[in-house]
N, C-alpha and C. Protein backbone atom coordinates (compact mmCIF):
# COMPACT_ATOMS: atom_id res chain seq x y z
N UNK A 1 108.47 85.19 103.98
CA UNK A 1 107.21 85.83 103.65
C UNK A 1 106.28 84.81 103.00
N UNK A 2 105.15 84.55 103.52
CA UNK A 2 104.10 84.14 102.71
C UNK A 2 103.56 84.63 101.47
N UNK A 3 103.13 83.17 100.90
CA UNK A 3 102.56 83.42 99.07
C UNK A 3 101.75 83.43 99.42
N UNK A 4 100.90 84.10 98.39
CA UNK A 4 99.33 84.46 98.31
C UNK A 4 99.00 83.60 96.77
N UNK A 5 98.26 82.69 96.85
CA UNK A 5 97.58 82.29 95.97
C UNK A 5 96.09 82.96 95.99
N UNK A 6 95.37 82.43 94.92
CA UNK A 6 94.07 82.86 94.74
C UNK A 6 93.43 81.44 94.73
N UNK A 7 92.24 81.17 95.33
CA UNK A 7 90.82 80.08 95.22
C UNK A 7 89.40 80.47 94.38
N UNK A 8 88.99 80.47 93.44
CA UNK A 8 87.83 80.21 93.29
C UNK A 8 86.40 79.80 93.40
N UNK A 9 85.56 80.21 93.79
CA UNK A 9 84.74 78.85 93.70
C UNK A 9 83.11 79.71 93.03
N UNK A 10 83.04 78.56 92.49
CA UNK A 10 81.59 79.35 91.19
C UNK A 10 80.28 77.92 91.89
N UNK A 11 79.53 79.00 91.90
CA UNK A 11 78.15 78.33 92.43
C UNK A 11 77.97 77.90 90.87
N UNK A 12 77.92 76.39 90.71
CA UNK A 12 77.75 75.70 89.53
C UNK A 12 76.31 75.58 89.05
N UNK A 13 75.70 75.99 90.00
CA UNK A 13 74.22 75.87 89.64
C UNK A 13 73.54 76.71 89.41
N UNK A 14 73.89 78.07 89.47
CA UNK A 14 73.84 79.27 89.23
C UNK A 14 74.28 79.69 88.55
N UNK A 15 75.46 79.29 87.56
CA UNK A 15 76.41 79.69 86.50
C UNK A 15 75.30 79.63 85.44
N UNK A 16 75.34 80.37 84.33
CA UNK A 16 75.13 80.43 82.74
C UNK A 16 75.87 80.10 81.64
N UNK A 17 77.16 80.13 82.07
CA UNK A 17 78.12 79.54 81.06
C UNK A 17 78.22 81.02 80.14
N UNK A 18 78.26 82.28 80.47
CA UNK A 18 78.16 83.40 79.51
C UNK A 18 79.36 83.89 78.99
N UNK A 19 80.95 82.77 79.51
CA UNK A 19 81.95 83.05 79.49
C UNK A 19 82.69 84.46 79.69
N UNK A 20 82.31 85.34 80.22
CA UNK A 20 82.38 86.63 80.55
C UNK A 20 83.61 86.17 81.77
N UNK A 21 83.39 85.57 82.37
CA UNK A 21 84.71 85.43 83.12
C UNK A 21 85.93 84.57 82.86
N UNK A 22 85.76 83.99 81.81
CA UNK A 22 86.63 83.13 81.27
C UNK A 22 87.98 84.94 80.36
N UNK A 23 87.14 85.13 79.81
CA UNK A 23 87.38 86.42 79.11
C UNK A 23 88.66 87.55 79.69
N UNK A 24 87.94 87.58 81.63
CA UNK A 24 88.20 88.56 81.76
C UNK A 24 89.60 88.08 83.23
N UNK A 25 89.65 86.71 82.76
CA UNK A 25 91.06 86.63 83.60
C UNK A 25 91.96 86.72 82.75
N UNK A 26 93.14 87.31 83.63
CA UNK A 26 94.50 87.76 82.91
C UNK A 26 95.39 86.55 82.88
N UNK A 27 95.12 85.74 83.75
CA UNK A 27 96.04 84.43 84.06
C UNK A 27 95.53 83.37 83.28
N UNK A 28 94.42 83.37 82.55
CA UNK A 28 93.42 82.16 81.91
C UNK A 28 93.39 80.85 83.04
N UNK A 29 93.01 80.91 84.11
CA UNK A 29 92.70 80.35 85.11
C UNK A 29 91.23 79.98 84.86
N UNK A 30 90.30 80.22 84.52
CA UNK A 30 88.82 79.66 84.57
C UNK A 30 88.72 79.45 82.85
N UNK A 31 87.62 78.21 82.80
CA UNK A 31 87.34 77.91 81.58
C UNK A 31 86.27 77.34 81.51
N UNK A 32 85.17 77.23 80.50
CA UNK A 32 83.71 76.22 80.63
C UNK A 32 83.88 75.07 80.39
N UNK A 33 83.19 74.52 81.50
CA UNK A 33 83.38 72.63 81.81
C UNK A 33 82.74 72.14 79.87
N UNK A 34 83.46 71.72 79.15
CA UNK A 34 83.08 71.20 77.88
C UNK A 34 82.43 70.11 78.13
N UNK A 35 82.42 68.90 78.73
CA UNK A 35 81.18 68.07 78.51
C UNK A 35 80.53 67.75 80.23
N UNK A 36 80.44 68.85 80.97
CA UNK A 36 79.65 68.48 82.35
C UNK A 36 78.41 69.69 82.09
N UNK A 37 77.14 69.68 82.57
CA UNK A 37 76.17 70.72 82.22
C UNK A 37 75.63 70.86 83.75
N UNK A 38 74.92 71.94 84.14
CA UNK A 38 74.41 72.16 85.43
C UNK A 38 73.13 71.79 85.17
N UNK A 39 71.99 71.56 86.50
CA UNK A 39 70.18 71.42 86.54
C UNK A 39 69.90 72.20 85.43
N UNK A 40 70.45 73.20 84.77
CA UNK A 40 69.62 74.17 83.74
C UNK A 40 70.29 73.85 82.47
N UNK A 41 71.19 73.14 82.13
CA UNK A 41 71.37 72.34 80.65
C UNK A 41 72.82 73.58 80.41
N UNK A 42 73.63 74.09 81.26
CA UNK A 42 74.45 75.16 80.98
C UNK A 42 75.88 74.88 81.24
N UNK A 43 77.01 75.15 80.43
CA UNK A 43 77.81 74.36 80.22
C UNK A 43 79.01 75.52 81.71
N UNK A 44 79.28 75.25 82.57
CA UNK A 44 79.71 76.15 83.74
C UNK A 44 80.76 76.11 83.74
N UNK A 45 81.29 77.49 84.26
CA UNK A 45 83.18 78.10 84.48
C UNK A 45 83.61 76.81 85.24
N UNK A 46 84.87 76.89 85.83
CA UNK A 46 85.82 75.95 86.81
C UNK A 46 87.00 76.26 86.48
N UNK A 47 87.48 75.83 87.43
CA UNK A 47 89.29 76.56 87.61
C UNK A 47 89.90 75.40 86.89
N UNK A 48 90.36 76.32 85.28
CA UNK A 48 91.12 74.68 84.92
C UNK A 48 92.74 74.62 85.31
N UNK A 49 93.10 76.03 85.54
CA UNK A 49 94.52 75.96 85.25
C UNK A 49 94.92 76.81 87.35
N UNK A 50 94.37 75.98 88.76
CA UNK A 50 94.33 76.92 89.68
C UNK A 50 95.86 77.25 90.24
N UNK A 51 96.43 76.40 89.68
CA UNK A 51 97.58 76.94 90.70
C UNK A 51 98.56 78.35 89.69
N UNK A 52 97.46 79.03 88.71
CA UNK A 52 98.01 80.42 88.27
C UNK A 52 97.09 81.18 88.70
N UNK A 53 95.87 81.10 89.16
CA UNK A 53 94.95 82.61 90.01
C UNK A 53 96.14 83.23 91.08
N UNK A 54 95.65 84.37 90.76
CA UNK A 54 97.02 85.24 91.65
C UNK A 54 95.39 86.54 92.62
N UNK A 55 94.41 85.82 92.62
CA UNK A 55 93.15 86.40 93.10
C UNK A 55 93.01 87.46 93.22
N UNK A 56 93.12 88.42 92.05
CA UNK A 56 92.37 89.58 91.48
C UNK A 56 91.37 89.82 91.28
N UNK A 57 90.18 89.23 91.55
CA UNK A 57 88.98 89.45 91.50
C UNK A 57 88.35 89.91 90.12
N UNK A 58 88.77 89.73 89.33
CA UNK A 58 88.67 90.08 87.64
C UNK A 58 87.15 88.78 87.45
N UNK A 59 87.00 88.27 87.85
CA UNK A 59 85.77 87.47 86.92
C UNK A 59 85.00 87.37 88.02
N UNK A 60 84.86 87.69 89.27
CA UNK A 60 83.84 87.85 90.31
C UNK A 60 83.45 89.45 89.80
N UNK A 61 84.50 90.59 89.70
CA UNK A 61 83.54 91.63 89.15
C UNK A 61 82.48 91.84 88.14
N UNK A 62 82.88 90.78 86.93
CA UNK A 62 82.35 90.67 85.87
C UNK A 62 80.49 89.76 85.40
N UNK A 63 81.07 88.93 86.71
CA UNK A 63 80.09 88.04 86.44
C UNK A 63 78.67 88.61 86.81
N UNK A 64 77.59 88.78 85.61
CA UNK A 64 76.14 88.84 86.06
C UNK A 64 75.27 88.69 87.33
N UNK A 65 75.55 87.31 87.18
CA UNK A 65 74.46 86.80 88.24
C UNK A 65 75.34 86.42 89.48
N UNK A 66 76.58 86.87 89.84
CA UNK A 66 77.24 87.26 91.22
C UNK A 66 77.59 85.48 91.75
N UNK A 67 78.05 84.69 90.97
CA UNK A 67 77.77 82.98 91.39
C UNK A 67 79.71 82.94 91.55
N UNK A 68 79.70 83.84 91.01
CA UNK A 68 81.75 83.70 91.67
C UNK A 68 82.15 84.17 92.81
N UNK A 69 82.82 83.70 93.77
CA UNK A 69 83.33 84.13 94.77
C UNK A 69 85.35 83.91 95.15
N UNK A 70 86.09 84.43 95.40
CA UNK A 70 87.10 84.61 95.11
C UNK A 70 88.15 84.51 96.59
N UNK A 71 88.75 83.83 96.75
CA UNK A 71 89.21 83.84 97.94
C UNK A 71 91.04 83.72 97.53
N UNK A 72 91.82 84.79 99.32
CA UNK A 72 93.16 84.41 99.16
C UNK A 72 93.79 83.51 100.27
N UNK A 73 94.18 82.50 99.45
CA UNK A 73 95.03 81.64 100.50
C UNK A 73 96.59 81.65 100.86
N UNK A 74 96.81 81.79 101.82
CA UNK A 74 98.32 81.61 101.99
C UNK A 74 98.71 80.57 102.24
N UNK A 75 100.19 80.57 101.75
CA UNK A 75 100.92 79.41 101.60
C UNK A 75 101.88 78.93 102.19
């Protein structure tokens, strides 16, 4: 049987850094880039820890401005 991992990917330029999705993963898989900033001076999510997303969609629901997108890969 195939694994199902989870992928991420956050439109970095579109992010706010409002940590609302950092928050609302269960796996602590996303975290704000501490010293990289986007065109708007904003410190943005990224998958620090990816090979624990189990892609629940928990911080694509959450997020405001809709810049997360969530994908499942098999393995």
């Amino acid at each position: 049987m195939a694994k199902i991992k989870g992928a991420v990917v956050v439109n970095v330029e579109r992010c706010k850094g409002c940590d609302l999705c950092v928050v609302a993963c269960p796996t602590h898989v996303l975290a704000l880039q501490p010293k990289e900033v986007n065109n708007r001076g904003y410190h943005f999510a990224y998958m620090q820890n990816p090979e624990s997303c189990i892609a629940c969609q928990s911080c694509a629901l959450v997020c405001p401005d809709a810049c997360i997108e969530v994908y499942r890969v098999q393995e």
